[in-house]
Every structure is written in C-alpha cells, then in structure tokens.
N, C-alpha and C. Protein backbone atom coordinates (compact mmCIF):
# COMPACT_ATOMS: atom_id res chain seq x y z
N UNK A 1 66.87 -141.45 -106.77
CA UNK A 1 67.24 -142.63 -107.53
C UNK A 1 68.37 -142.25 -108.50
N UNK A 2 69.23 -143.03 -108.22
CA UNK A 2 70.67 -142.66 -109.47
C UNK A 2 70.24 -143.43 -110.93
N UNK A 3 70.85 -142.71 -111.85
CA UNK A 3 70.83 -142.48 -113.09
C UNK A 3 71.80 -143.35 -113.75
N UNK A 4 71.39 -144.92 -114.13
CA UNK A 4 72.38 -145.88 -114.65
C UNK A 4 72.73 -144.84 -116.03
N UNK A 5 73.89 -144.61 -116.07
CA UNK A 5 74.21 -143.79 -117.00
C UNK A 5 75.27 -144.45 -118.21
N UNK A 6 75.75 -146.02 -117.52
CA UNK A 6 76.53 -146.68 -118.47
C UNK A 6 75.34 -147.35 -119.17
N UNK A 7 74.46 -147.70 -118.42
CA UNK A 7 73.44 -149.06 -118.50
C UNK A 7 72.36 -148.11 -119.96
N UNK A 8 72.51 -146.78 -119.91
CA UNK A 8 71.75 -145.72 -120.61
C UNK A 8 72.59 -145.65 -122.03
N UNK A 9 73.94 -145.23 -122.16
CA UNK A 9 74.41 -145.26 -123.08
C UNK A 9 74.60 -146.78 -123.65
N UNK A 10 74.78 -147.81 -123.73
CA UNK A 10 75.04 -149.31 -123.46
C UNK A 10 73.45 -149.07 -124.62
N UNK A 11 72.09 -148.55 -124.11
CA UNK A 11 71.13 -149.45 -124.74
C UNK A 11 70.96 -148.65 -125.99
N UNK A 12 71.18 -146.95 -125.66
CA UNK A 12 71.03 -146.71 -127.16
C UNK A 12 71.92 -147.18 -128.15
N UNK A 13 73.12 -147.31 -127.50
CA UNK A 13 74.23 -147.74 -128.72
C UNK A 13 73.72 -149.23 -129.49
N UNK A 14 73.28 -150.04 -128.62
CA UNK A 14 72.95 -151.20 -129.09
C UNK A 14 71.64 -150.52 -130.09
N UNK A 15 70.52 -149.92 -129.27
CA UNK A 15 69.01 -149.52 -130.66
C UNK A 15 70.16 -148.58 -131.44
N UNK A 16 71.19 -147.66 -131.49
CA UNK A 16 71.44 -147.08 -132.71
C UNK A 16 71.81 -148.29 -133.84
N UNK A 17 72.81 -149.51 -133.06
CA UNK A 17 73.37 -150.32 -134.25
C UNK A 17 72.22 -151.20 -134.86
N UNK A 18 71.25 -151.53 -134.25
CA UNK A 18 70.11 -152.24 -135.11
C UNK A 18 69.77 -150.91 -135.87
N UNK A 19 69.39 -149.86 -136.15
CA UNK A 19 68.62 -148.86 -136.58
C UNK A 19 69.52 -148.30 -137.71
N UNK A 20 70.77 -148.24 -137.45
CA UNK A 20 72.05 -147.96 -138.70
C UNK A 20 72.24 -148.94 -139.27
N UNK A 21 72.23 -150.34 -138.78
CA UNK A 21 72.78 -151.38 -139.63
C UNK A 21 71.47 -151.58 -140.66
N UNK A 22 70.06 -151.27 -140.45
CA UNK A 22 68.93 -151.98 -141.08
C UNK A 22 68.13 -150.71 -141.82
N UNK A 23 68.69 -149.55 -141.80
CA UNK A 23 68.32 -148.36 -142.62
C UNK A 23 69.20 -147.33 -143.09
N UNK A 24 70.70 -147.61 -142.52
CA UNK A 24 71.81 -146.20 -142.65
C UNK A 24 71.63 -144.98 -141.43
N UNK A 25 72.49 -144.31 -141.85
CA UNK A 25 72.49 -143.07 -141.05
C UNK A 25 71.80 -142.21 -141.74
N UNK A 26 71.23 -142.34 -143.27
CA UNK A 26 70.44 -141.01 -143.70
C UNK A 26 68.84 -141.67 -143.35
N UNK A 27 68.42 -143.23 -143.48
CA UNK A 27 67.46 -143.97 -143.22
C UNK A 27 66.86 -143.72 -141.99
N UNK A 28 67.38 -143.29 -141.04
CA UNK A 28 66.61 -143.27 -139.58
C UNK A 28 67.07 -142.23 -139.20
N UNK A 29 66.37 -141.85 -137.97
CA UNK A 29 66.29 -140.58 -137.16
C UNK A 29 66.95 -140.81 -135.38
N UNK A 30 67.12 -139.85 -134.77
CA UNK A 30 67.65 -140.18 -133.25
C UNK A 30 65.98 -140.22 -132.94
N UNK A 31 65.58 -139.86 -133.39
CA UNK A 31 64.01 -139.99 -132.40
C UNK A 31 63.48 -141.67 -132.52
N UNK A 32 63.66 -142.19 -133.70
CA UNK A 32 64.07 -143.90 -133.97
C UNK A 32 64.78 -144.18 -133.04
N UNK A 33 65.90 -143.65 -133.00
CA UNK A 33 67.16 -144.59 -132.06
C UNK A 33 66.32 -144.54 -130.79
N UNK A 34 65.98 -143.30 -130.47
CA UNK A 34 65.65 -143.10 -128.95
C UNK A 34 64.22 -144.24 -128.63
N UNK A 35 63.41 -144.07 -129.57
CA UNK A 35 62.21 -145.01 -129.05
C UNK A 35 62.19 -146.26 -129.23
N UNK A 36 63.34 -146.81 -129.92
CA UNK A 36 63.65 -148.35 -129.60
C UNK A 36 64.58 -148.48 -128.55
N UNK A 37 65.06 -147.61 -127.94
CA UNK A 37 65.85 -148.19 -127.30
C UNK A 37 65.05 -147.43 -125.59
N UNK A 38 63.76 -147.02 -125.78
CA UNK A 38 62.80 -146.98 -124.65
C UNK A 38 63.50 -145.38 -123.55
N UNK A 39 64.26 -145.11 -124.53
CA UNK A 39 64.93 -143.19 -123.49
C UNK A 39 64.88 -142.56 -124.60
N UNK A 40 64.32 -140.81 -123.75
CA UNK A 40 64.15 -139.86 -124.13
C UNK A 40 65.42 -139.75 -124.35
N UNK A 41 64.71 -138.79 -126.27
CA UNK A 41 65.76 -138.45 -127.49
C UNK A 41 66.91 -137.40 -126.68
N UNK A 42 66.43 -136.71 -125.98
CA UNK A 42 67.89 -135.54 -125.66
C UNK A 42 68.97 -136.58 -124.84
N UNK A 43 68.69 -137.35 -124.19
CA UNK A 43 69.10 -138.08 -123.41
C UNK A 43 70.05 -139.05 -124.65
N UNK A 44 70.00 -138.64 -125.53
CA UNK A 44 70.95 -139.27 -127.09
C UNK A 44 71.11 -138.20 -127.33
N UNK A 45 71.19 -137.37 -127.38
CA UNK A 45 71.93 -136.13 -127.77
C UNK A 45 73.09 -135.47 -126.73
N UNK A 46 72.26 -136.09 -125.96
CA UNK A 46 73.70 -135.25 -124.72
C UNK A 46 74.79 -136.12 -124.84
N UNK A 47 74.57 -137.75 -124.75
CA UNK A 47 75.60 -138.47 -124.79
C UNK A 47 76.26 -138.58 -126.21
N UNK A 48 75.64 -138.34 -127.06
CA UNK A 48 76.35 -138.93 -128.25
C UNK A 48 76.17 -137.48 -129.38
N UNK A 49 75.67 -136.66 -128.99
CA UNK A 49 75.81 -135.69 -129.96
C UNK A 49 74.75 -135.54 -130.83
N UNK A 50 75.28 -135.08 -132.28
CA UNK A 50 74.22 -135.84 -133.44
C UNK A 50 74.48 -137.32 -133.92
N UNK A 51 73.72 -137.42 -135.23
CA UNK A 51 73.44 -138.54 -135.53
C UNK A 51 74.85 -138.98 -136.13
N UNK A 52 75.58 -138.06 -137.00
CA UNK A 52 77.13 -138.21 -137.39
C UNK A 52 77.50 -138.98 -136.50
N UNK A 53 77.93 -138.42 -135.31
CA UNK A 53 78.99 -138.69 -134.46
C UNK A 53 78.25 -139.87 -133.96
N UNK A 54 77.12 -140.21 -133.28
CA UNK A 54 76.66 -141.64 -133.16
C UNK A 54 77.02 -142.80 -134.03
N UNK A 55 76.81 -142.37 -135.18
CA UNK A 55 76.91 -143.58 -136.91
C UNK A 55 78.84 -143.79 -135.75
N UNK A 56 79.46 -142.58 -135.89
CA UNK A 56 80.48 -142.95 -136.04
C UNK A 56 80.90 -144.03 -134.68
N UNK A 57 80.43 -143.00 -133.62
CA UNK A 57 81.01 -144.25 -132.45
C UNK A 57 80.61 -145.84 -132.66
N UNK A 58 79.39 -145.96 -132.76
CA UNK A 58 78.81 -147.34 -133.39
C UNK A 58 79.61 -147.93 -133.72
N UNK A 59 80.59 -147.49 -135.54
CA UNK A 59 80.93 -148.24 -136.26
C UNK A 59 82.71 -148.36 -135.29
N UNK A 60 82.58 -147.46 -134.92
CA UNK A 60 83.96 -147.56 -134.32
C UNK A 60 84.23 -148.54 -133.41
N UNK A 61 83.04 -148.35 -132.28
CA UNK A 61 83.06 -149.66 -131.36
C UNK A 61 83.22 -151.02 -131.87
N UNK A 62 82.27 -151.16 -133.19
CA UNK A 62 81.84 -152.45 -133.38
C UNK A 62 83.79 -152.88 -133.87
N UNK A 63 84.48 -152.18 -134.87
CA UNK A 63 85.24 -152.55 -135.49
C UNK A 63 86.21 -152.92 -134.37
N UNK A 64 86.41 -152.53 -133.10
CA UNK A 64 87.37 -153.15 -132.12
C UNK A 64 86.89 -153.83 -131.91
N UNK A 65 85.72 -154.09 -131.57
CA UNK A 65 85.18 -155.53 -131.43
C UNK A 65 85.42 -156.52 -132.13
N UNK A 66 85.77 -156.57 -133.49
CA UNK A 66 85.99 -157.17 -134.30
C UNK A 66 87.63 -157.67 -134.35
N UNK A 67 88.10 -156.21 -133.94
CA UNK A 67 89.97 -156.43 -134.05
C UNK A 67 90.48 -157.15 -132.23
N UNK A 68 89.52 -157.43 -131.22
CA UNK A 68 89.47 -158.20 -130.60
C UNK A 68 89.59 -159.41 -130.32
N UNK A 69 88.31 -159.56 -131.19
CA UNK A 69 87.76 -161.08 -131.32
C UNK A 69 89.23 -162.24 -132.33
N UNK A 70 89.50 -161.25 -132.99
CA UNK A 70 90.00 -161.75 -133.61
C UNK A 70 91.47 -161.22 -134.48
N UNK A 71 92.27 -161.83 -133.25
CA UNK A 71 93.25 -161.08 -133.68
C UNK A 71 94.18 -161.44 -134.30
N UNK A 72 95.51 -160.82 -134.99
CA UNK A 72 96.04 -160.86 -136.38
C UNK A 72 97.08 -162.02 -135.68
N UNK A 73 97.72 -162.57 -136.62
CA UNK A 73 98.24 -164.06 -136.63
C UNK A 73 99.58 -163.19 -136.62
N UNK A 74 101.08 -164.25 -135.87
CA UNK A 74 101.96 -163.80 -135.52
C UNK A 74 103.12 -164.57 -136.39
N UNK A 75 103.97 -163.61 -136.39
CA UNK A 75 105.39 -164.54 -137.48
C UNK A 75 104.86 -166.14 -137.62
N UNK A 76 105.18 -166.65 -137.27
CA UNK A 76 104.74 -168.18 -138.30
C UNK A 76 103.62 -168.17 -138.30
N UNK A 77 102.89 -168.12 -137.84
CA UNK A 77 101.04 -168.16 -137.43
C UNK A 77 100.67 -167.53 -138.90
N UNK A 78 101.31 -167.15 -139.63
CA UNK A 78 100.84 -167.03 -140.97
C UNK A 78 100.90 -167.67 -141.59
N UNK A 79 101.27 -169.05 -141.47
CA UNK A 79 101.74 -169.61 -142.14
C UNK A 79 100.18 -170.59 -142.07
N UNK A 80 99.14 -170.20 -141.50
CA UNK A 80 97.62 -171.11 -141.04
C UNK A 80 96.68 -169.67 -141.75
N UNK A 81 97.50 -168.89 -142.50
CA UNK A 81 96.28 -167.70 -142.62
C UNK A 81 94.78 -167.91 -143.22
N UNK A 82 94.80 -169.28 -143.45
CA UNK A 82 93.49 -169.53 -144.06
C UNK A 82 92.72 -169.72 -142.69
N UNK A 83 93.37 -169.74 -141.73
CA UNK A 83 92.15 -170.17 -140.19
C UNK A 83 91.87 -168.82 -139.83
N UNK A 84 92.70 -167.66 -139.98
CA UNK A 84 92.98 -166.52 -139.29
C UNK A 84 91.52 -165.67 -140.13
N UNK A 85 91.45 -166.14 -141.35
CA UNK A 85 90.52 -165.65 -142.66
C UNK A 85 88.85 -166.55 -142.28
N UNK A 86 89.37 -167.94 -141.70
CA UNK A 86 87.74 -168.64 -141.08
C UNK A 86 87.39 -167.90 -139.65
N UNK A 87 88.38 -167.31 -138.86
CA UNK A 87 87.70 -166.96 -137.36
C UNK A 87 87.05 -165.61 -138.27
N UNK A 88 87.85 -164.47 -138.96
CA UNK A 88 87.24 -163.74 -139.39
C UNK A 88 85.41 -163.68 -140.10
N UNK A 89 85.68 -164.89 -141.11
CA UNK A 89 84.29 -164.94 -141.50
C UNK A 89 83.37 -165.53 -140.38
N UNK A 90 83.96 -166.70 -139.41
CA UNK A 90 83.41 -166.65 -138.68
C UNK A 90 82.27 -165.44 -137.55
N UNK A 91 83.10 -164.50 -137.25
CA UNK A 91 83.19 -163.34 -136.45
C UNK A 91 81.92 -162.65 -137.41
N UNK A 92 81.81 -162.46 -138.29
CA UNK A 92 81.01 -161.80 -139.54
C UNK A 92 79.97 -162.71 -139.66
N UNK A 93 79.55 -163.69 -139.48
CA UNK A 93 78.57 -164.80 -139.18
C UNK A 93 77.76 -164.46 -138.19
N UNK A 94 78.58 -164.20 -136.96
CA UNK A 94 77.76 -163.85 -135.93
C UNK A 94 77.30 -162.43 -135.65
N UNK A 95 77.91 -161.50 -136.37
CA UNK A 95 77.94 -160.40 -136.24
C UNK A 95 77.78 -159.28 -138.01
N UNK A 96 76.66 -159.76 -138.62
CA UNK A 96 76.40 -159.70 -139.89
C UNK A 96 76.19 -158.11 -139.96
N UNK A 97 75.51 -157.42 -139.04
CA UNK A 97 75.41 -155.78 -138.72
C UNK A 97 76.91 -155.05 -139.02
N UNK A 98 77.77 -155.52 -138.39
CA UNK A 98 79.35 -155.10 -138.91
C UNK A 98 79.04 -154.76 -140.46
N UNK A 99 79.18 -155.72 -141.13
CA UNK A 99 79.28 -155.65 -142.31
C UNK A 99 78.20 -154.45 -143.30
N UNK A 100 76.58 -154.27 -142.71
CA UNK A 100 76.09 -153.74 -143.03
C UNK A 100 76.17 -152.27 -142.76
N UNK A 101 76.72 -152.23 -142.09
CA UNK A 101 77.39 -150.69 -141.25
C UNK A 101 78.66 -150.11 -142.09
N UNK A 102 79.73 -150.83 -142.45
CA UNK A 102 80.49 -150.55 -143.62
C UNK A 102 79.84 -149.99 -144.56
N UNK A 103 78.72 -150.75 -144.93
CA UNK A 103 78.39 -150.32 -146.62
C UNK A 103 77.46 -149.14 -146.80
N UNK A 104 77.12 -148.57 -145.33
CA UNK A 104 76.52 -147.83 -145.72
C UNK A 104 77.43 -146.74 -145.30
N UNK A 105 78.65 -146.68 -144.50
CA UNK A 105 78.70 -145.86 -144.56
C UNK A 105 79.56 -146.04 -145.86
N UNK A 106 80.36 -146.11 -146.58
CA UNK A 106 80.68 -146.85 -148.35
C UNK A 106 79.77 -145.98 -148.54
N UNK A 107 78.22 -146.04 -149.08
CA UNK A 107 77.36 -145.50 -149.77
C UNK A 107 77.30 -144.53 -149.19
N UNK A 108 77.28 -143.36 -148.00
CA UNK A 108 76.84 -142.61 -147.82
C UNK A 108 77.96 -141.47 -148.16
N UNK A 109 79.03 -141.87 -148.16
CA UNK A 109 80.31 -141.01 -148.96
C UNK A 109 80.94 -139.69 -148.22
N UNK A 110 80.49 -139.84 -146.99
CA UNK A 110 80.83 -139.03 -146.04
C UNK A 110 81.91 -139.21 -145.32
N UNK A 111 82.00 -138.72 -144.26
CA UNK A 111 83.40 -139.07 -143.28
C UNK A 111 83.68 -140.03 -142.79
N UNK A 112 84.85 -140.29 -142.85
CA UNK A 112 85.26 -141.82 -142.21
C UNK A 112 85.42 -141.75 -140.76
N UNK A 113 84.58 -142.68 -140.33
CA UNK A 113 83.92 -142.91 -138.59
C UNK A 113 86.04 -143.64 -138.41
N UNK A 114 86.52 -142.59 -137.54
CA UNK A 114 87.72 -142.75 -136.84
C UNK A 114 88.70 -143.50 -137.70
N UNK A 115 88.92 -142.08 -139.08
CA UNK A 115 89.89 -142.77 -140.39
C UNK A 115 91.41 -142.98 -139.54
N UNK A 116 91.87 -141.78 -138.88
CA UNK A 116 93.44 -142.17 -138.85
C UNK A 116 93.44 -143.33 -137.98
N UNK A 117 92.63 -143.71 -136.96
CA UNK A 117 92.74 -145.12 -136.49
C UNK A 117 92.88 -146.13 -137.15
N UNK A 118 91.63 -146.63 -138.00
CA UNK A 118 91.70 -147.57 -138.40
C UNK A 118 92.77 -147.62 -139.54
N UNK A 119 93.04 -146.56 -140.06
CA UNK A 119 94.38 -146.13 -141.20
C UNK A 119 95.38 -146.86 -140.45
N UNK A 120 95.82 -146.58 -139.18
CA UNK A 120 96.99 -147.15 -138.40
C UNK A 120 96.62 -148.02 -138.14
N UNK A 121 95.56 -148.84 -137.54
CA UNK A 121 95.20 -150.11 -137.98
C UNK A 121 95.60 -151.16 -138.89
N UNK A 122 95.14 -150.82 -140.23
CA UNK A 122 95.38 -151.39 -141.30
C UNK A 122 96.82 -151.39 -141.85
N UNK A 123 97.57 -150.06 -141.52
CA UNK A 123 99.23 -150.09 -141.52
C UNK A 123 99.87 -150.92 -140.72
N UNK A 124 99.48 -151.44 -139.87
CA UNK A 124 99.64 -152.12 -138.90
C UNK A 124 99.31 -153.76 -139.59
N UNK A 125 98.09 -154.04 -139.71
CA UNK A 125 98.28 -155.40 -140.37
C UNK A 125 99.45 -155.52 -142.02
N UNK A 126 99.28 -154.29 -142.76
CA UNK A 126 99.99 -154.33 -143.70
C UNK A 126 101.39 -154.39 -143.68
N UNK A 127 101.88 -153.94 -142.18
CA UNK A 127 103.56 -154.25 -142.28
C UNK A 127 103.62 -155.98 -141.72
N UNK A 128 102.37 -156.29 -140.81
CA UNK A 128 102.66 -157.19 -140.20
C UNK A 128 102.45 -158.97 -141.79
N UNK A 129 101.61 -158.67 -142.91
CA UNK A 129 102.28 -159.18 -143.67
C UNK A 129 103.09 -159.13 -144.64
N UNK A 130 103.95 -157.59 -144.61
CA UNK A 130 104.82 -158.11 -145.33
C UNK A 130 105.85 -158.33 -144.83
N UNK A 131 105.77 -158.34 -143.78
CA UNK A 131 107.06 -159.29 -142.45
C UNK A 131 106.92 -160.46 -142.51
N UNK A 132 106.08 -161.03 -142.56
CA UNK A 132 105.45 -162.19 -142.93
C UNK A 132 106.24 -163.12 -144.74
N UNK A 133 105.66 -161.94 -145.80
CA UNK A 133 106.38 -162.37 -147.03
C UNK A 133 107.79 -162.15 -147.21
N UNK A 134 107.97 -161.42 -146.23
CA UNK A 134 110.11 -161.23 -146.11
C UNK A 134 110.49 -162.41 -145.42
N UNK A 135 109.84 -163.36 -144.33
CA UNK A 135 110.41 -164.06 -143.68
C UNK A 135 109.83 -165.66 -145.00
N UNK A 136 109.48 -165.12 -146.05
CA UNK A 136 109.37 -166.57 -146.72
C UNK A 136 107.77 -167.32 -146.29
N UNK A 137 107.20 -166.49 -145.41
CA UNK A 137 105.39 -167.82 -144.77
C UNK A 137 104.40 -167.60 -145.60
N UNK A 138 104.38 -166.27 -146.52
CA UNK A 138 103.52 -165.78 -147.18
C UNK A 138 103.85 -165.57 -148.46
N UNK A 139 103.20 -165.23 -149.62
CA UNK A 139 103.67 -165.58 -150.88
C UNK A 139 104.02 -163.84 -151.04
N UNK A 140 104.74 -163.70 -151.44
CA UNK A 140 105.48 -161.83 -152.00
C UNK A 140 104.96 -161.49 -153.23
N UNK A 141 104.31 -162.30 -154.03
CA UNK A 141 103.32 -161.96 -155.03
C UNK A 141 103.26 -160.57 -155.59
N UNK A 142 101.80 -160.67 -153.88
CA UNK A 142 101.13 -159.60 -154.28
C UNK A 142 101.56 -158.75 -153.12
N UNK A 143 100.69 -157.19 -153.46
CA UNK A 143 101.63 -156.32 -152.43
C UNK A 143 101.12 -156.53 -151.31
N UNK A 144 101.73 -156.37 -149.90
CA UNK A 144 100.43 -156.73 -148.74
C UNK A 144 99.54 -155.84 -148.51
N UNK A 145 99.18 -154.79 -149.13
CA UNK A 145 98.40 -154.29 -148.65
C UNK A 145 96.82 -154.69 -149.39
N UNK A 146 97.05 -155.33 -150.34
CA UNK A 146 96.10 -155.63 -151.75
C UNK A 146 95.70 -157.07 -150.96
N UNK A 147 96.87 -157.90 -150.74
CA UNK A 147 96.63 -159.42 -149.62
C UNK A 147 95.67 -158.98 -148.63
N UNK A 148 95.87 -158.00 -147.49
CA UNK A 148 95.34 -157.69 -146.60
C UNK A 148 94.07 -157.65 -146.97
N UNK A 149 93.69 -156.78 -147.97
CA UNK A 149 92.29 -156.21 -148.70
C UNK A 149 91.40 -157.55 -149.08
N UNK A 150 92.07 -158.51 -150.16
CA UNK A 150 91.69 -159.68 -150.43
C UNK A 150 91.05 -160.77 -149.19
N UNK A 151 92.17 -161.06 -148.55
CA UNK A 151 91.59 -161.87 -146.92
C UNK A 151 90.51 -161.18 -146.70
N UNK A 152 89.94 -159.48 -146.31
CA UNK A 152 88.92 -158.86 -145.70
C UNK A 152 87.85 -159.44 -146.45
N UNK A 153 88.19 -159.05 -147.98
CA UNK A 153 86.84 -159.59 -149.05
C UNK A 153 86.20 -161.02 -148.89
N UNK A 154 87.31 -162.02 -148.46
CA UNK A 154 87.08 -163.51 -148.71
C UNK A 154 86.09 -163.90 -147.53
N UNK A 155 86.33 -163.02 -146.35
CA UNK A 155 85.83 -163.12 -145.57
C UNK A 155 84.60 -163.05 -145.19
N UNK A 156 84.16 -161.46 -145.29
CA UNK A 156 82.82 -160.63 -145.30
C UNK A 156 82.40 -160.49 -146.34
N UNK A 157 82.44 -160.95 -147.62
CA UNK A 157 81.64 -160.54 -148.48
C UNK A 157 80.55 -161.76 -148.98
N UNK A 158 80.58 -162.52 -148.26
CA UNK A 158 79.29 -163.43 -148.45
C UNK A 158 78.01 -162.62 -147.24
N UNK A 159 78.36 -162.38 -146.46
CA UNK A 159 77.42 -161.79 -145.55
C UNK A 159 77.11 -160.05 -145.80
N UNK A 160 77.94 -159.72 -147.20
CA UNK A 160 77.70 -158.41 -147.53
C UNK A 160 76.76 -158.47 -148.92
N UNK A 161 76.72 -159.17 -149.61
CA UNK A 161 75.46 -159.72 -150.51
C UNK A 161 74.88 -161.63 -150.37
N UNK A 162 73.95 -161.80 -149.06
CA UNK A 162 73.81 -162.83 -149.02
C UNK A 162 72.78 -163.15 -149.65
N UNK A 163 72.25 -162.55 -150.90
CA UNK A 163 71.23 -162.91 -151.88
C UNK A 163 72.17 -163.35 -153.17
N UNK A 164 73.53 -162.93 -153.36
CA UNK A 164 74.04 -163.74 -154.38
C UNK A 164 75.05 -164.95 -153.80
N UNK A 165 74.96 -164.80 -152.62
CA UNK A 165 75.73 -166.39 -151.91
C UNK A 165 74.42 -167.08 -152.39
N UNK A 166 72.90 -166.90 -151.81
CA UNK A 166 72.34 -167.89 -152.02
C UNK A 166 72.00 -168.23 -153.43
N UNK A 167 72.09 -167.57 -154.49
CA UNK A 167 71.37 -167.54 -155.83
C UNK A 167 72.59 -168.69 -156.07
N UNK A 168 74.00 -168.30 -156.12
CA UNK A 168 74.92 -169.02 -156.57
C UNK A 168 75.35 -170.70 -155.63
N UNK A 169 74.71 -170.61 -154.68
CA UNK A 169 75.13 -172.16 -153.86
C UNK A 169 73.79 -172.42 -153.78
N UNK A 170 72.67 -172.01 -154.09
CA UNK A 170 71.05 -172.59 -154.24
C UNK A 170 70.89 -173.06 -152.70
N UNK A 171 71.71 -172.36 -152.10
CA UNK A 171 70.97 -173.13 -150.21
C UNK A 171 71.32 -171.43 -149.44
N UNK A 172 70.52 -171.37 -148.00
CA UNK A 172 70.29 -170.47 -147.43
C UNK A 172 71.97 -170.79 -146.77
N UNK A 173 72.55 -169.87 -145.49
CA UNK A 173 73.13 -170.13 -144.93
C UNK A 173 73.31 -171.01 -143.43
N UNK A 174 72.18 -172.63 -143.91
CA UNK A 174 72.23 -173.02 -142.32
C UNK A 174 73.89 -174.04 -142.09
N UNK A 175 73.83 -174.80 -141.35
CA UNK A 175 74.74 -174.99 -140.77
C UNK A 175 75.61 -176.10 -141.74
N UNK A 176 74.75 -176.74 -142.63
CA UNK A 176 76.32 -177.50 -143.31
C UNK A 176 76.41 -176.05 -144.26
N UNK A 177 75.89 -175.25 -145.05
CA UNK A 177 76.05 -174.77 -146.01
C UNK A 177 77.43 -173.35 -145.48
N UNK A 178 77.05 -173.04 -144.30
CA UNK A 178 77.82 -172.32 -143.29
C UNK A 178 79.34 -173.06 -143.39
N UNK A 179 79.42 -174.23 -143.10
CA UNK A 179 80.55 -175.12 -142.76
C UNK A 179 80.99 -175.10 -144.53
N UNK A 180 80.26 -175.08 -145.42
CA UNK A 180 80.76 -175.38 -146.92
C UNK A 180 81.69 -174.00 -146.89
N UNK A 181 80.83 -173.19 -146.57
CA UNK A 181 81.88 -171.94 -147.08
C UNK A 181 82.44 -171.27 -146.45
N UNK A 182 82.36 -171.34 -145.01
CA UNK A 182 84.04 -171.42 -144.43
C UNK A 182 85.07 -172.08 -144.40
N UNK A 183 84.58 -173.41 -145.07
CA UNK A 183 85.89 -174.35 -145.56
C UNK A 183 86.62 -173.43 -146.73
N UNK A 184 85.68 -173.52 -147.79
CA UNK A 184 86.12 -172.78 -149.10
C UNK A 184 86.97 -171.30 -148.75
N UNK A 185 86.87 -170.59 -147.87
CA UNK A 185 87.21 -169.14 -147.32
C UNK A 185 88.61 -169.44 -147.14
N UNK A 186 88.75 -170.97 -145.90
CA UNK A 186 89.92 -171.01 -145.51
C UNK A 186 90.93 -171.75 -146.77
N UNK A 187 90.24 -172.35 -147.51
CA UNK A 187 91.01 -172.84 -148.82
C UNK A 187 91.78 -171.68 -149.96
N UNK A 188 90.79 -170.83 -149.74
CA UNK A 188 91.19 -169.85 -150.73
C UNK A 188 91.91 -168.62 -150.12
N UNK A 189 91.97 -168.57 -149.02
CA UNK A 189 93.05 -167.67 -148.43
C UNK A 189 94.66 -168.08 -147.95
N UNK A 190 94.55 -169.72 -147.87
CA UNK A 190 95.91 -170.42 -147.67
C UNK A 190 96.20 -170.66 -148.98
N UNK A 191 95.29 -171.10 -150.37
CA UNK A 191 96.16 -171.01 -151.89
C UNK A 191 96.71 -169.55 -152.29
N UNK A 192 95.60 -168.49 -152.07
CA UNK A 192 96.07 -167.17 -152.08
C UNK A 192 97.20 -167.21 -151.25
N UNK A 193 97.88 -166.86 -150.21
CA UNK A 193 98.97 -166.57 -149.67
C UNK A 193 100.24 -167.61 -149.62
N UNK A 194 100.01 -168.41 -150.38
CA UNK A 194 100.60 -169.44 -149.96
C UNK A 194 102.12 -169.51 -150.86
N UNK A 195 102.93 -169.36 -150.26
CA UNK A 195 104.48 -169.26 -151.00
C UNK A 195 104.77 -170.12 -152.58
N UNK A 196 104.82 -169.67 -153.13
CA UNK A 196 105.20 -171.02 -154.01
C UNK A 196 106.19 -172.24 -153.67
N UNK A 197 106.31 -173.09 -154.10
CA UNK A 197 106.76 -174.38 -153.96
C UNK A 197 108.26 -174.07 -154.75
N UNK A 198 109.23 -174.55 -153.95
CA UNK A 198 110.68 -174.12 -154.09
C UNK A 198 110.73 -175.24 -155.29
C-alpha cells in the first residue's frame, strides 16, 4: 500500500495550525501536533523537522495564502484602497488563526518564520505605494511604509483583540455587526489615504 505522503503532510500542517494558533509554539508539543492530526510523531519530524521550523512553515504558508487571496491594488486601483483594506479584513474574518499566529510569534521573540521574504514582500508593497503617492491617488502625508503598516492594523486588529472590539461596540461579531465594521475599515482607510482636496 503506498504512502499518501502529500495527503500526510497536508493533515499535520493543518493539526500544527490549530495547535500553534490556540497555544503558540512554546504552548504545545509535536506529540500534540501528531495526535490531532491521527500520525505517528516521527512521521512530523521527518517531514518538518522540529517544532521551530514547523511554527515557521505554518506561518509562512498561511501568509501566501493571504498575499493570494488578496492581492495588492494596481496604479489607479489605489485610488479604492479602502476595498483593498475590506477584502483584507475580510480574508482575516475567515481566517482569524493568521492573525493569532503573528502574535505569538510577536510574543515569542524569536526568529522570524521566512524574514527576508516577507521583508521583500513588504518592500514590495511599500514601493508599490509610494508609486501610488508620486502619481497623486494616495495622500504623500505619511511615509508609505507607516501607510502600509496602518492599512495592516485597520484591518486585523479587530480579530487580534476581539474582546475589546466587543467591550467597545457591545455586540459579538455576527453578521450586521461584521458588515458595521468592515464598512468603518473601508472608511477609514480611503480618509487615511486619501489625497487632499486641491
């Protein structure tokens, strides 16, 4: 009998990201990862190493997933960046583990899961708005790389403390309250960027 070996890596990665997103990488063990996800622990060690390098592929995967789903808005298309800032929070809605995977690794103060990537990544959105504020669609304000940073915050950070979204809007996140504040997301990322008035 052959050895689904994608279908093998595929399930721990999925039990590592419930198990990192809902305890950290110092919170759980591969012997955790391995028995939720129903395969023997070496059988996570051969593919993925230690637990480091797991945290890291995880977060790495998930974040293309993310730069996938949703991708960066083009010369005028900035000029809608408040929609580009709703698919984002959107994307973080459905995918709330992203966000919890950041913060721990944030808190855990260790190595950055695939820095020069996402470094070129983020250089990458950062020239792409201030091409954007040279061509006049975006406001030159602020610097883009601080813009860039801001949009990320407006986005994910209701789903990165959703005990002070709810304390402060007194409702859980169902579906009008959802719709309230991705309106507000996209409001406040098109006043934020938004050129001044000639």
């Amino acid at each position: 009998m052959a050895w689904d070996t994608e279908g093998t890596r595929r399930r721990l990665k999925e039990a590592a990201t419930v198990e990192f997103a809902e305890r950290g990488p110092d919170g759980t063990t591969m012997a955790r990862i391995a028995e939720r996800a129903g395969i023997n622990k070496e059988r996570l060690y051969k593919y993925f190493g230690d637990k480091q390098a797991l945290f890291e592929t995880v977060l790495t995967d998930e974040l293309q997933k993310l730069a996938a789903s949703v991708p960066l808005p083009a010369g005028a298309d900035f000029e809608n960046i408040g929609e580009f800032a709703g698919r984002t929070f959107d994307y973080h809605a459905a995918h709330p583990h992203l966000v919890r995977l950041l913060l721990w690794e944030g808190l855990a103060g260790g190595p950055v899961a695939d820095e020069a990537s996402r470094a070129a990544h983020y250089q990458h959105k950062t020239r792409a708005y201030a091409a954007a504020q040279r061509a006049g669609v975006v406001d030159d304000d602020l610097d883009p790389e601080h813009l860039v940073f801001m949009i990320i915050g407006l986005s994910a950070w209701w789903f990165s403390v959703p005990h002070l979204a709810r304390m402060l809007t007194g409702a859980d996140d169902d579906r009008a309250e959802h719709a309230r504040r991705r309106a507000s997301v996209v409001r406040a990322a098109q006043r934020l960027a938004r050129p001044p008035r000639q």
